[in-house]
N, C-alpha and C. Protein backbone atom coordinates (compact mmCIF):
# COMPACT_ATOMS: atom_id res chain seq x y z
N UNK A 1 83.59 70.81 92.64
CA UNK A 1 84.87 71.10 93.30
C UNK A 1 85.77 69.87 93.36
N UNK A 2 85.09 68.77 93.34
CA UNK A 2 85.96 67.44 92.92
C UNK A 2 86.87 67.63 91.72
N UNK A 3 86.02 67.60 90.57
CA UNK A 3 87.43 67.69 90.16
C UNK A 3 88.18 68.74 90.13
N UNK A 4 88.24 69.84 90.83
CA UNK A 4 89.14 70.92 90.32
C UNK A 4 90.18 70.39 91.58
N UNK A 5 89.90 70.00 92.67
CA UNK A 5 90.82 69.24 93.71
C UNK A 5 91.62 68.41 93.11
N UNK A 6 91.26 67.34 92.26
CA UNK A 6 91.61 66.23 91.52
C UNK A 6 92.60 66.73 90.57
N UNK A 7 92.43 67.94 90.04
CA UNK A 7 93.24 68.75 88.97
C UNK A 7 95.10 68.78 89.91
N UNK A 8 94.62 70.18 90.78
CA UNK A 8 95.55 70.62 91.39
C UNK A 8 96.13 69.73 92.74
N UNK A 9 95.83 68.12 92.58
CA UNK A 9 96.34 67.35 93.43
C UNK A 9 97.31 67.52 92.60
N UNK A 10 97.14 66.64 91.27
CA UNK A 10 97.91 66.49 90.15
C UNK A 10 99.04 66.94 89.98
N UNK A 11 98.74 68.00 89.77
CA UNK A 11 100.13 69.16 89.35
C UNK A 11 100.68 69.93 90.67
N UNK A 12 100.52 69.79 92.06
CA UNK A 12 100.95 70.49 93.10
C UNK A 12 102.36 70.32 93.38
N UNK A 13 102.59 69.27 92.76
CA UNK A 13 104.50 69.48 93.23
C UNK A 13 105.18 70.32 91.89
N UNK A 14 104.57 70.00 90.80
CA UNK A 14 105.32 70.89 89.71
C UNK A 14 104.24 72.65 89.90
N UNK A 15 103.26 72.48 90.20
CA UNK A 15 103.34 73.95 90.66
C UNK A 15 104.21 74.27 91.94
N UNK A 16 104.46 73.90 92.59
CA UNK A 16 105.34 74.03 93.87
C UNK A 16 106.55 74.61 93.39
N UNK A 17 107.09 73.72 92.43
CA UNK A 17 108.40 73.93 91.78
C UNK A 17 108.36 75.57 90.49
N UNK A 18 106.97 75.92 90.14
CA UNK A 18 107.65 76.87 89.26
C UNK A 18 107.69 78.64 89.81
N UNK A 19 108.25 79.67 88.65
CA UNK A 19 108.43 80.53 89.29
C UNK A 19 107.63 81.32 89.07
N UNK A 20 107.36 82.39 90.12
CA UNK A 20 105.99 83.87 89.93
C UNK A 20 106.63 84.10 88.54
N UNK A 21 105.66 84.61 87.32
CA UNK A 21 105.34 84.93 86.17
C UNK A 21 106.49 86.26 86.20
N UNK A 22 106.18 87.32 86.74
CA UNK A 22 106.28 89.01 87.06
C UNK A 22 106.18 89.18 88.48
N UNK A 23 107.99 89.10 89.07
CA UNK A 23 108.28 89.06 90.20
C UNK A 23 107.70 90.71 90.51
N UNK A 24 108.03 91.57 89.98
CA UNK A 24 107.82 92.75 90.22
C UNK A 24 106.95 93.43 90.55
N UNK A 25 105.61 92.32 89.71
CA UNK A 25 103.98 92.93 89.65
C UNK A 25 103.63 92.33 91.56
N UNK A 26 103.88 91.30 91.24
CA UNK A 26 104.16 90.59 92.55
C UNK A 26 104.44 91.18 93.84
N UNK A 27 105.39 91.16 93.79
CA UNK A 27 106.05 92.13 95.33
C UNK A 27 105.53 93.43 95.22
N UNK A 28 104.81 94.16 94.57
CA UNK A 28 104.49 95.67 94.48
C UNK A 28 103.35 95.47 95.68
N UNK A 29 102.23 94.34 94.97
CA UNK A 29 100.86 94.03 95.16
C UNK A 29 101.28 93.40 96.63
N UNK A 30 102.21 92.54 96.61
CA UNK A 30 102.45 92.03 98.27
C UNK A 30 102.74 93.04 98.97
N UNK A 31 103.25 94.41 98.95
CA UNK A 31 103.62 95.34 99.45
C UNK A 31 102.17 96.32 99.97
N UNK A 32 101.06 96.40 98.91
CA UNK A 32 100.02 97.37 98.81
C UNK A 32 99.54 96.32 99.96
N UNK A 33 99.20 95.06 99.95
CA UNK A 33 98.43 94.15 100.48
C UNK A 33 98.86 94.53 102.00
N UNK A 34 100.32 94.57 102.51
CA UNK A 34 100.92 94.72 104.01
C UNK A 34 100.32 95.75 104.43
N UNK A 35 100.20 96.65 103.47
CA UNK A 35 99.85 98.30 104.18
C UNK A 35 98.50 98.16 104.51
N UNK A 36 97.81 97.46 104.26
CA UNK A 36 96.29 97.28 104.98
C UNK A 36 96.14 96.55 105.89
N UNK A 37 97.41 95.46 106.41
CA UNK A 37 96.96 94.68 107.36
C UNK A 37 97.70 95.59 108.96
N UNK A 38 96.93 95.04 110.02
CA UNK A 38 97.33 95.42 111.37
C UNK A 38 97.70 94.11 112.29
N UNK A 39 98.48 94.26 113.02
CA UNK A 39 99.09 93.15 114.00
C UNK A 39 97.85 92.56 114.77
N UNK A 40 96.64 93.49 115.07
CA UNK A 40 95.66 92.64 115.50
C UNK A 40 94.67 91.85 114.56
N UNK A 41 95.07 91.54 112.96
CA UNK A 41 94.13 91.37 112.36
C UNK A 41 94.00 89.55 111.93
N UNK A 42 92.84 89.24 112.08
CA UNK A 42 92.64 87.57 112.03
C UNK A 42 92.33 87.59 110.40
N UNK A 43 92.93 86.99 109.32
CA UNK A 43 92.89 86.82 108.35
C UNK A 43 92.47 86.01 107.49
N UNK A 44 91.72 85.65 106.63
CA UNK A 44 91.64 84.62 105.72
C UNK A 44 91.84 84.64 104.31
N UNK A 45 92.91 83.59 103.94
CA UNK A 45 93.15 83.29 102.49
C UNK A 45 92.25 82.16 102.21
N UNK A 46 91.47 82.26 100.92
CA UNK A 46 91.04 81.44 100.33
C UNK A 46 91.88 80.71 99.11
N UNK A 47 91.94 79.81 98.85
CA UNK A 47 92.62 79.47 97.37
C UNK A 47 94.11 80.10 98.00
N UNK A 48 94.81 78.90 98.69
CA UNK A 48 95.91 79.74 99.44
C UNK A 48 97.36 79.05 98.26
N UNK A 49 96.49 78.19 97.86
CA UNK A 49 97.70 77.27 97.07
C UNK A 49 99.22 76.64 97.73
N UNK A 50 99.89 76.65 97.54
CA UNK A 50 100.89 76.09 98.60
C UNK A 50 101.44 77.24 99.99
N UNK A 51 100.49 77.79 100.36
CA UNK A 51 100.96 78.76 100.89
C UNK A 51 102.05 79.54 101.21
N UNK A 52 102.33 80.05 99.93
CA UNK A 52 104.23 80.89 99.74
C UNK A 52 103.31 82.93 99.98
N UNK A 53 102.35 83.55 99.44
CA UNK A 53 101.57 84.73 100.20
C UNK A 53 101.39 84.55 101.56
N UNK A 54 101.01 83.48 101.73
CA UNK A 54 100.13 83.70 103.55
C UNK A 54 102.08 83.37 103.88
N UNK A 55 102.67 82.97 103.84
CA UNK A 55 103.96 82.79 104.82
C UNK A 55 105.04 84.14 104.48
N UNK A 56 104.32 84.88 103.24
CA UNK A 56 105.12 86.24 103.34
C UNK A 56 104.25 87.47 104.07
N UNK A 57 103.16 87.16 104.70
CA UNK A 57 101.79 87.90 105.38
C UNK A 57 101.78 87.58 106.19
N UNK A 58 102.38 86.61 107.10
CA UNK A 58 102.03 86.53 108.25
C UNK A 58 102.13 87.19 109.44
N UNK A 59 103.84 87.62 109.25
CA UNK A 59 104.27 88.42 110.53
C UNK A 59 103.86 89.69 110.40
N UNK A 60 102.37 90.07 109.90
CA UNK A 60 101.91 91.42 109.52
C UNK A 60 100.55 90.86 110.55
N UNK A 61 100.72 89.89 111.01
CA UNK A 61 98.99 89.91 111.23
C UNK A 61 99.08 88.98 112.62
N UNK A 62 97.82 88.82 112.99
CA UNK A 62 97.85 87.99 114.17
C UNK A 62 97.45 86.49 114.14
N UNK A 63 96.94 86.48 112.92
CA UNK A 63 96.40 85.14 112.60
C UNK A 63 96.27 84.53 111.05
N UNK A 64 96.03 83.89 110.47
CA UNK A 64 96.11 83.50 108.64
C UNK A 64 95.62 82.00 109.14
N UNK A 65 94.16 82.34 108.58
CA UNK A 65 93.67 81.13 108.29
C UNK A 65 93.53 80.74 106.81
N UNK A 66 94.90 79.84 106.33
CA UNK A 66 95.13 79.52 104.95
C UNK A 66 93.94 78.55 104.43
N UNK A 67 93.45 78.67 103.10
CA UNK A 67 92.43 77.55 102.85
C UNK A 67 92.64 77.26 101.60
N UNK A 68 92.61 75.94 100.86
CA UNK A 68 92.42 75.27 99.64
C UNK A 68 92.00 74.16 99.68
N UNK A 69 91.25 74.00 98.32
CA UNK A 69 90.50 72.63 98.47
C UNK A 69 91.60 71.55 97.71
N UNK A 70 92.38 71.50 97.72
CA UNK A 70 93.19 70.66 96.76
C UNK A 70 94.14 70.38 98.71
N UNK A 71 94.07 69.07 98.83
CA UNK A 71 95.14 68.38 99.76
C UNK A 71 96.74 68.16 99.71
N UNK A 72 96.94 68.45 98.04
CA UNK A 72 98.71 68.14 97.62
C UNK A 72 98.92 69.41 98.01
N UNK A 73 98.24 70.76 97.14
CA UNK A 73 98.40 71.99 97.44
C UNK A 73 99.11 72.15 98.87
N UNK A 74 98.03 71.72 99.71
CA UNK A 74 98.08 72.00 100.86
C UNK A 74 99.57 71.30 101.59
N UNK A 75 99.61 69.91 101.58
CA UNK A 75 100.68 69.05 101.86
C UNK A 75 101.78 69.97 101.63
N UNK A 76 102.23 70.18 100.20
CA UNK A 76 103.61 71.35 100.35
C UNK A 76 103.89 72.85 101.28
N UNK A 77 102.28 73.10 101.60
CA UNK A 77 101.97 74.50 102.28
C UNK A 77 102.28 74.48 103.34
N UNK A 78 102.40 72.92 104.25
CA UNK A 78 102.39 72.40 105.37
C UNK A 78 104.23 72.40 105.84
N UNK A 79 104.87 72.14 104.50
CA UNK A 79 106.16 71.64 104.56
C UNK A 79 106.70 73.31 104.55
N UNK A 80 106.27 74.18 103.96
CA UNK A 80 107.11 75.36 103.86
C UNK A 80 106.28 76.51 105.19
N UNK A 81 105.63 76.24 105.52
CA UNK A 81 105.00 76.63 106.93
C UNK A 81 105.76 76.18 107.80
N UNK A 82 106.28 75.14 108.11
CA UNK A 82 107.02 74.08 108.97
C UNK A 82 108.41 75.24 109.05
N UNK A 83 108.73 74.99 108.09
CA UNK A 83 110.17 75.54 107.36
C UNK A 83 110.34 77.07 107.87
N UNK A 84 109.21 78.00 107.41
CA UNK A 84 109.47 78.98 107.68
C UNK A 84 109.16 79.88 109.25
N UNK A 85 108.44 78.47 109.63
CA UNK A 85 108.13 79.05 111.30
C UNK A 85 107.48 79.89 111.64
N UNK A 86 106.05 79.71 110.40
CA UNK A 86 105.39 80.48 110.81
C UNK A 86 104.26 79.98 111.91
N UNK A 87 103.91 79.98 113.02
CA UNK A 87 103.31 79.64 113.98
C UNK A 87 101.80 80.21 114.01
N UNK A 88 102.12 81.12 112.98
CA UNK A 88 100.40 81.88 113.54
C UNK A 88 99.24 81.95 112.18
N UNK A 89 99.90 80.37 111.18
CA UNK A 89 99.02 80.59 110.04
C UNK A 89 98.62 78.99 110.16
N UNK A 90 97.09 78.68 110.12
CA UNK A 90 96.59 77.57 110.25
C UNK A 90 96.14 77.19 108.67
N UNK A 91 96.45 76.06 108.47
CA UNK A 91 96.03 75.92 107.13
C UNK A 91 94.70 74.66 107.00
N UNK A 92 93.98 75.06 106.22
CA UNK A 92 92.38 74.07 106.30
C UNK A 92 92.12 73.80 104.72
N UNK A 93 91.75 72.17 104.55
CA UNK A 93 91.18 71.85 103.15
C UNK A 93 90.06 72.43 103.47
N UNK A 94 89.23 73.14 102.66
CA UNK A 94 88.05 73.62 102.73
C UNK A 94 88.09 74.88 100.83
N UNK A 95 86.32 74.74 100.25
CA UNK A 95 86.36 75.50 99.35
C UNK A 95 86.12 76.79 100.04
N UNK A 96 85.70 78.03 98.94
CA UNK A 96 85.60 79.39 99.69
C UNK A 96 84.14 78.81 100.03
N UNK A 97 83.06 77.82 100.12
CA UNK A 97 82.12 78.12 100.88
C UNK A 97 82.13 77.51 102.28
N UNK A 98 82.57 76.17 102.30
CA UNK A 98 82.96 75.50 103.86
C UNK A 98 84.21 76.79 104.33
N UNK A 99 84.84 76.87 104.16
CA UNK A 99 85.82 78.18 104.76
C UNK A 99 85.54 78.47 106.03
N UNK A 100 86.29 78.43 107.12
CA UNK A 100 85.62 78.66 108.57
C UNK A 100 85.21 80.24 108.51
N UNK A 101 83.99 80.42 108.92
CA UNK A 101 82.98 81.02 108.92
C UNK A 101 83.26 82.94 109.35
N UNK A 102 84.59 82.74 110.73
CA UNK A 102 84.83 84.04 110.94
C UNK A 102 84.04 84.85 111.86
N UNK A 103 83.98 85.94 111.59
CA UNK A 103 84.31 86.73 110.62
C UNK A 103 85.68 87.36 110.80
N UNK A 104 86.25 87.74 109.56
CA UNK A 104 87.31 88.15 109.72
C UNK A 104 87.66 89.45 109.58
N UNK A 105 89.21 90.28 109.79
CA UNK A 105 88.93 91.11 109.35
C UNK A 105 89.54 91.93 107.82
N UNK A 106 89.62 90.87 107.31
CA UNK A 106 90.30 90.88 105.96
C UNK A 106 90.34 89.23 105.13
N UNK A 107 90.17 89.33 104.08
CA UNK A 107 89.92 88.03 103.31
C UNK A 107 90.71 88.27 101.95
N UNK A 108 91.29 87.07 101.64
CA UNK A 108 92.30 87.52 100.73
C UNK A 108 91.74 86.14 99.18
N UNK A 109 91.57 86.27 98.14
CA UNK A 109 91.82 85.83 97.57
C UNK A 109 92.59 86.01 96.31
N UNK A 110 93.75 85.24 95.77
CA UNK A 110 94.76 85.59 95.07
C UNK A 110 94.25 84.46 93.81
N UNK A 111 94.60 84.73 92.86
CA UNK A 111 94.29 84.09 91.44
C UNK A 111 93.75 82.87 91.96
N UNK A 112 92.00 83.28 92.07
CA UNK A 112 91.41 82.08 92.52
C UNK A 112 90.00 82.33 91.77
N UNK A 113 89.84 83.39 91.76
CA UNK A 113 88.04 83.50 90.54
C UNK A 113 87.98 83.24 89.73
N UNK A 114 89.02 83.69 89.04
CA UNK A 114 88.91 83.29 87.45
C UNK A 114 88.63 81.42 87.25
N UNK A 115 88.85 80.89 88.22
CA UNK A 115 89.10 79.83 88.63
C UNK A 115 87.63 78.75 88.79
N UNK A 116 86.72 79.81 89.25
CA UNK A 116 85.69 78.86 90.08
C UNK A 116 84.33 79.51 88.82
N UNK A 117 83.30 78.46 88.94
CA UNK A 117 82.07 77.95 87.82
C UNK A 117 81.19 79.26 88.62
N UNK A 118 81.49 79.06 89.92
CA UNK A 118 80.00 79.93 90.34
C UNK A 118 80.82 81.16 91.19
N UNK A 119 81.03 81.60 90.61
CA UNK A 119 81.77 82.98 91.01
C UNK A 119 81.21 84.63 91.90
N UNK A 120 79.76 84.53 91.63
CA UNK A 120 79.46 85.15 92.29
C UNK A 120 79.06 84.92 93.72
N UNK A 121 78.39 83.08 93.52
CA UNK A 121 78.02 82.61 95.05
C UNK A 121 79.03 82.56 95.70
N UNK A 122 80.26 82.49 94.76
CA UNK A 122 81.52 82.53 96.34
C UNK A 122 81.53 84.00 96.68
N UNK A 123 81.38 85.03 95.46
CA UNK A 123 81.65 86.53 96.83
C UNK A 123 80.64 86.42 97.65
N UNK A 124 79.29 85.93 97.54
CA UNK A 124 78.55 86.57 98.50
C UNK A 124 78.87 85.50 99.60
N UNK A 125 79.39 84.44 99.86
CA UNK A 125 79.66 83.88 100.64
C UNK A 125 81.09 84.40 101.30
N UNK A 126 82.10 85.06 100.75
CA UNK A 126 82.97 85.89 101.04
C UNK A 126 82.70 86.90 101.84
N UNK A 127 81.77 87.71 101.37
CA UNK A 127 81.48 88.90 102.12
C UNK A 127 80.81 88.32 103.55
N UNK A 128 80.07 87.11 103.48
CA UNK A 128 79.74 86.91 104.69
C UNK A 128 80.53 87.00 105.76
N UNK A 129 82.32 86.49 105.31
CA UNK A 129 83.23 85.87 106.30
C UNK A 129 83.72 87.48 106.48
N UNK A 130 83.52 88.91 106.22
CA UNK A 130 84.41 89.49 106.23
C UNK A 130 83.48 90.56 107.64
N UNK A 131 83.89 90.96 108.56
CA UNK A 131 83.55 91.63 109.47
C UNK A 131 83.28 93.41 108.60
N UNK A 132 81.70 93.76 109.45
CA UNK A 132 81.86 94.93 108.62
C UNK A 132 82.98 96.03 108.83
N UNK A 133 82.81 96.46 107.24
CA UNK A 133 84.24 97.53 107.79
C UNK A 133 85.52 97.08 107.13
N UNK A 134 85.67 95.47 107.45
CA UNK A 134 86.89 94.68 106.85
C UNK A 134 87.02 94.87 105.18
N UNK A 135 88.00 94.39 104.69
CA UNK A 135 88.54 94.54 103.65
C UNK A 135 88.70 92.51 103.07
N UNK A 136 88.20 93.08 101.54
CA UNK A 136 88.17 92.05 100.52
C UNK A 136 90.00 92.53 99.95
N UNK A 137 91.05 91.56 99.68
CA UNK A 137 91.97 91.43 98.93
C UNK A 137 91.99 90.45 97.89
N UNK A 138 92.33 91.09 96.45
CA UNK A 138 92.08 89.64 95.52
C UNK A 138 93.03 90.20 94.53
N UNK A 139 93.13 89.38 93.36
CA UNK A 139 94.14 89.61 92.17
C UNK A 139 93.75 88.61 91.53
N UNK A 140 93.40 89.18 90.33
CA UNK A 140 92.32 88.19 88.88
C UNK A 140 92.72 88.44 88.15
N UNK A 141 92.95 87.14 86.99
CA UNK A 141 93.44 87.59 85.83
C UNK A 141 92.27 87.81 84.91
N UNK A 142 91.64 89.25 84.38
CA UNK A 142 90.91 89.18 83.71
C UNK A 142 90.99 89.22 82.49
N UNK A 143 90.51 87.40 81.77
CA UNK A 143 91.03 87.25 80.72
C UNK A 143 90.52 87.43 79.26
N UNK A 144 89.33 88.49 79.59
CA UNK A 144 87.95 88.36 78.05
C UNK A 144 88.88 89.84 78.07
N UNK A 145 89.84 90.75 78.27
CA UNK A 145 90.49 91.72 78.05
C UNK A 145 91.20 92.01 76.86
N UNK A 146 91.33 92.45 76.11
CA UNK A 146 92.73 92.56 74.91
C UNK A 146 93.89 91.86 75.21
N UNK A 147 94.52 91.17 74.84
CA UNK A 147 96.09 90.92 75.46
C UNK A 147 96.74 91.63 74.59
N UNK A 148 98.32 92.37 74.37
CA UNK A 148 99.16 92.43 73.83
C UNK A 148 99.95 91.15 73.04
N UNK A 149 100.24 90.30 74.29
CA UNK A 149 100.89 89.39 74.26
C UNK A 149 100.60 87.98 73.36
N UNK A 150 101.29 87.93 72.14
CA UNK A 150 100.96 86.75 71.27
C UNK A 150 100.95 85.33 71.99
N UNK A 151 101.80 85.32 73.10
CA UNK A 151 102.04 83.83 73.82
C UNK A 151 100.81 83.81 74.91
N UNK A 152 100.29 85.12 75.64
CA UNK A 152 98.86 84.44 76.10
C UNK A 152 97.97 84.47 75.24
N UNK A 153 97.59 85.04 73.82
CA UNK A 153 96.40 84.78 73.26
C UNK A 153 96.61 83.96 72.57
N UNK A 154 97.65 83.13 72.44
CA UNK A 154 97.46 81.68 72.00
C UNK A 154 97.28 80.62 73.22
N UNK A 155 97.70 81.16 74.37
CA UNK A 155 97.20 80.37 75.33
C UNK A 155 95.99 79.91 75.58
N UNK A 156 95.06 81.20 75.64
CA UNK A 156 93.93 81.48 75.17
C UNK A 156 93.02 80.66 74.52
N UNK A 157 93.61 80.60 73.35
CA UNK A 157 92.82 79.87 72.53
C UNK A 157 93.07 78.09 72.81
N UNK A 158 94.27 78.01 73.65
CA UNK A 158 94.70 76.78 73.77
C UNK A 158 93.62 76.30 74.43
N UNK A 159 93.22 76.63 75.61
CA UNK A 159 92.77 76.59 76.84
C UNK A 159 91.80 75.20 76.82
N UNK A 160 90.70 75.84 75.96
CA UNK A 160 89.96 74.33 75.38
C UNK A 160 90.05 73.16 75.38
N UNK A 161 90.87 73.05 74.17
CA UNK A 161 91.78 71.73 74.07
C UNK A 161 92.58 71.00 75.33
N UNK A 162 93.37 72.49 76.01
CA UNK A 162 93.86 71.36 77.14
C UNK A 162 93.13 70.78 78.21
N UNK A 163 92.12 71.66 78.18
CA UNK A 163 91.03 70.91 79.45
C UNK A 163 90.29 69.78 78.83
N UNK A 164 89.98 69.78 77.80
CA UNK A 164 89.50 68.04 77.33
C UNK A 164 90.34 67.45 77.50
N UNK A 165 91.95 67.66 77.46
CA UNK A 165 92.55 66.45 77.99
C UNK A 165 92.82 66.40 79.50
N UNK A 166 92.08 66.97 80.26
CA UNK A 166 92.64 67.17 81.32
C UNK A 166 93.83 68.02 81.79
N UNK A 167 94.88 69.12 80.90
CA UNK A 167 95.89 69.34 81.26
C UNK A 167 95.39 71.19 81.73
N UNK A 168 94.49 71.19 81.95
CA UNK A 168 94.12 72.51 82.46
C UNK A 168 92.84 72.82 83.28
N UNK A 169 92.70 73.36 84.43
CA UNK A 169 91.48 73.49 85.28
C UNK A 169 89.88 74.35 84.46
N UNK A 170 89.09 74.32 84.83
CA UNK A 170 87.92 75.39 84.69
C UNK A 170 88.63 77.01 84.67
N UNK A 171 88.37 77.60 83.32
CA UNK A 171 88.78 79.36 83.33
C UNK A 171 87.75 79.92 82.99
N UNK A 172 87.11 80.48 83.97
CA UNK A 172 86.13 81.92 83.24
C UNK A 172 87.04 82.65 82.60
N UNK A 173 86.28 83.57 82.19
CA UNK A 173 86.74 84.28 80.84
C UNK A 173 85.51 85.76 81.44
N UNK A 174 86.22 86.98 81.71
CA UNK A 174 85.56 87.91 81.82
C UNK A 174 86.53 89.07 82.06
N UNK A 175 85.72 90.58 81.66
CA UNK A 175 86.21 91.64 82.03
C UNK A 175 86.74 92.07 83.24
N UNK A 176 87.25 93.33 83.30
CA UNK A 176 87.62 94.03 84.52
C UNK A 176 86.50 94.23 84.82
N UNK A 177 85.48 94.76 84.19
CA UNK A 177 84.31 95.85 84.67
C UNK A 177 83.59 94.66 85.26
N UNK A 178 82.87 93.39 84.82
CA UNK A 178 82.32 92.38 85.16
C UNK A 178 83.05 91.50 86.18
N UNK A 179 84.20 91.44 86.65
CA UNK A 179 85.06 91.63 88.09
C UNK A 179 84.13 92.24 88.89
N UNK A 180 84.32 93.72 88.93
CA UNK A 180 84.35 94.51 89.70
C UNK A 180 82.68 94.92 89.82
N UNK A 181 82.11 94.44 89.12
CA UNK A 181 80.62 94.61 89.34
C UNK A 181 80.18 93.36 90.35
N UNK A 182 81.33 92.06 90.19
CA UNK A 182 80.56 90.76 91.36
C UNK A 182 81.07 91.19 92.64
N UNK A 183 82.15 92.21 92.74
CA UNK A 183 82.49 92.19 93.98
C UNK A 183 81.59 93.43 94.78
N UNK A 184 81.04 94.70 94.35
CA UNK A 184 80.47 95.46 94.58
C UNK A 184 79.25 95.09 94.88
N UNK A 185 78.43 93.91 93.72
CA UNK A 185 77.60 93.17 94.44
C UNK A 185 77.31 92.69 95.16
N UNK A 186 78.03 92.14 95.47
CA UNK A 186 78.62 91.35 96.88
C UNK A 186 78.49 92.55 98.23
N UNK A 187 78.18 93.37 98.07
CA UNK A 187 78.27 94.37 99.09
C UNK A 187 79.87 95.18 99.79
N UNK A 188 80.83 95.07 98.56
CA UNK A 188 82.06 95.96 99.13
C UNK A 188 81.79 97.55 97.96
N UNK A 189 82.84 98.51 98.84
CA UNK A 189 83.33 99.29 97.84
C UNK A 189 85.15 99.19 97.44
N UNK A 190 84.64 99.28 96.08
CA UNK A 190 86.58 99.46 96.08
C UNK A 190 87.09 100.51 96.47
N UNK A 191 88.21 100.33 97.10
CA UNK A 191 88.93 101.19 97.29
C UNK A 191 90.11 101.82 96.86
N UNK A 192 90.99 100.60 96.14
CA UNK A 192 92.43 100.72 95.56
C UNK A 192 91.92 99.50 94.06
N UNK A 193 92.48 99.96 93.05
CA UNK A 193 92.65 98.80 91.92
C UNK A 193 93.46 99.07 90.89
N UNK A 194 94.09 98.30 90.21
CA UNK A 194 95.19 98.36 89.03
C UNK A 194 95.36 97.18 88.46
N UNK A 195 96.51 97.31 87.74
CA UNK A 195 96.76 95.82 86.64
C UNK A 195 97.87 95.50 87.41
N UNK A 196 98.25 94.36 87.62
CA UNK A 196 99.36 94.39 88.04
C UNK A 196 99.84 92.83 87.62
N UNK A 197 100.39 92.38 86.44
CA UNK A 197 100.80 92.97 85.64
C UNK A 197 99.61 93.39 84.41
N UNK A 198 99.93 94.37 83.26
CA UNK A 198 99.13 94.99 82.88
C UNK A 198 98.58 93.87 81.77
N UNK A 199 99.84 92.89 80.96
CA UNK A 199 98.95 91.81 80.15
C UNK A 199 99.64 90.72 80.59
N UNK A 200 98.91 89.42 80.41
CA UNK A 200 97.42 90.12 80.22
C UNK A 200 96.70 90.69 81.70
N UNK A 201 95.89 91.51 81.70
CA UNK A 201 95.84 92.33 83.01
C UNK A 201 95.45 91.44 84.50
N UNK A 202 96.22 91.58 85.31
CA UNK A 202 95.58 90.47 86.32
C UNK A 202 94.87 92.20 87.17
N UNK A 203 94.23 91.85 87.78
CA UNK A 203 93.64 92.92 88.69
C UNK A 203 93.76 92.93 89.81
N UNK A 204 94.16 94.03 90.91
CA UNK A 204 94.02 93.98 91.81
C UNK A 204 93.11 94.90 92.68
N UNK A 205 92.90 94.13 93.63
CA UNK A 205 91.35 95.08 93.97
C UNK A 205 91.78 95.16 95.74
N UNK A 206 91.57 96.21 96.11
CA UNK A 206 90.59 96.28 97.56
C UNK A 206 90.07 96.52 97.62
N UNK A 207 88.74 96.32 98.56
CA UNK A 207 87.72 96.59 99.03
C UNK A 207 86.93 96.09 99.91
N UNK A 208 85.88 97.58 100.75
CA UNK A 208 85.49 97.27 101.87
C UNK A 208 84.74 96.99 102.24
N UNK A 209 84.08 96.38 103.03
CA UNK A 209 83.23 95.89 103.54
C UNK A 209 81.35 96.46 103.77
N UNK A 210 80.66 97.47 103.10
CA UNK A 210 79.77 98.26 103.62
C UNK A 210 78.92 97.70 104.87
C-alpha cells in the first residue's frame, strides 16, 4: 500500500484538477446511490479520493466516514470539505483494512478494486464493517471485458509500460462475473447492477448484507 500512496500523493493535485469521464453515467449512479441512503445512516467511503462523492452524499446521511490511503488525496478532500460545509463527513488516512471498524450501515466503494493486489481480502474485510442487513455500494471498471472503444484498448495495452515508469498505479484486470462472484463471496446479495458507463463497462453494484 506504500507505494500505491506514493503513486496518488503524486498526481493528487492534477487528479483534483481533472474532469468525471461521463458526467451522465455519473450523476445517474449518484442518484441510484441517494435512494438507498436514510438521514439516520452512518456511512463509510473507502478509497474516497479527494472527496467530491462523499461531499455530494452527505446531506443524505448522518455521518460519512471518508477514507484513503494517499495523504495529498486527502489534503484537497480537506480543502473542499472546508469549502463546502460539510460538517458531518470525517475524513481518515487509512486502507480498506485499518478503516475504522464500524459497523456501518452502508459502505461505499467507488473506482477503488480494480485498484487493489488483494481484492478479495478487502471485501471480506468490507463486509466486516457493514452492519447486517446494510448495503455494499461500489462502481468498477471491469476491464478483462470487450471494449468498443479504440482509445481504451490502447490504453489497455498501454498500461504496462506506464507502470514501469511509474506513470500508472496497480490495475487488475477482470470480468463482471468475477466482480460479482468476490462480492457475493464476501457474504452480500446483489441487489441492483448495470454498466454505467457501458465501455468500457464500469459496474455498478448494490448489495446486501446477509
Amino acid at each position: 500500500m506504500q507505494a500505491a500512496a506514493k503513486f496518488w500523493d503524486g498526481v493528487a493535485q492534477k487528479y483534483a484538477k481533472s474532469q468525471i469521464g461521463d458526467m451522465q453515467a455519473y450523476e445517474y449512479t449518484l442518484g441510484r446511490t441517494r435512494s438507498y441512503l436514510k438521514a439516520t445512516d452512518t456511512v463509510l467511503e473507502v478509497g474516497c479520493g479527494t472527496a467530491s462523492t462523499a461531499i455530494k452524499l452527505a446531506d443524505s446521511v448522518a455521518e460519512l466516514v471518508a477514507t484513503d490511503v494517499s495523504s495529498g488525496m486527502l489534503e484537497v478532500g480537506r480543502e473542499r470539505v472546508s469549502e463546502a460545509g460539510a460538517k458531518n463527513i470525517r475524513l481518515v488516512q487509512a486502507t480498506p483494512e485499518t478503516a475504522p471498524d464500524g459497523p456501518f450501515d452502508v459502505v461505499m466503494a467507488h473506482n477503488l478494486i480494480h485498484l487493489l493486489e488483494d481484492g478479495d481480502i478487502v471485501m471480506a474485510e468490507i463486509a466486516q464493517r457493514v452492519k447486517p442487513g446494510g448495503l455494499f455500494v461500489s462502481k468498477t471498471p471491469c476491464l478483462s471485458e470487450n471494449m468498443r472503444s479504440f482509445k481504451f484498448r490502447l490504453m489497455k495495452t498501454a498500461i504496462p509500460l506506464m507502470q514501469f515508469f511509474g506513470k500508472a498505479p496497480f490495475v487488475r484486470f477482470f470480468s463482471i462475473a468475477e466482480l460479482e462472484r468476490s462480492i457475493t463471496d464476501a457474504g452480500f446479495k446483489i441487489i441492483e447492477s448495470g454498466n454505467f458507463p457501458a465501455d468500457p463497462p464500469s459496474r455498478y453494484l448494490v448489495a446486501r448484507k446477509l
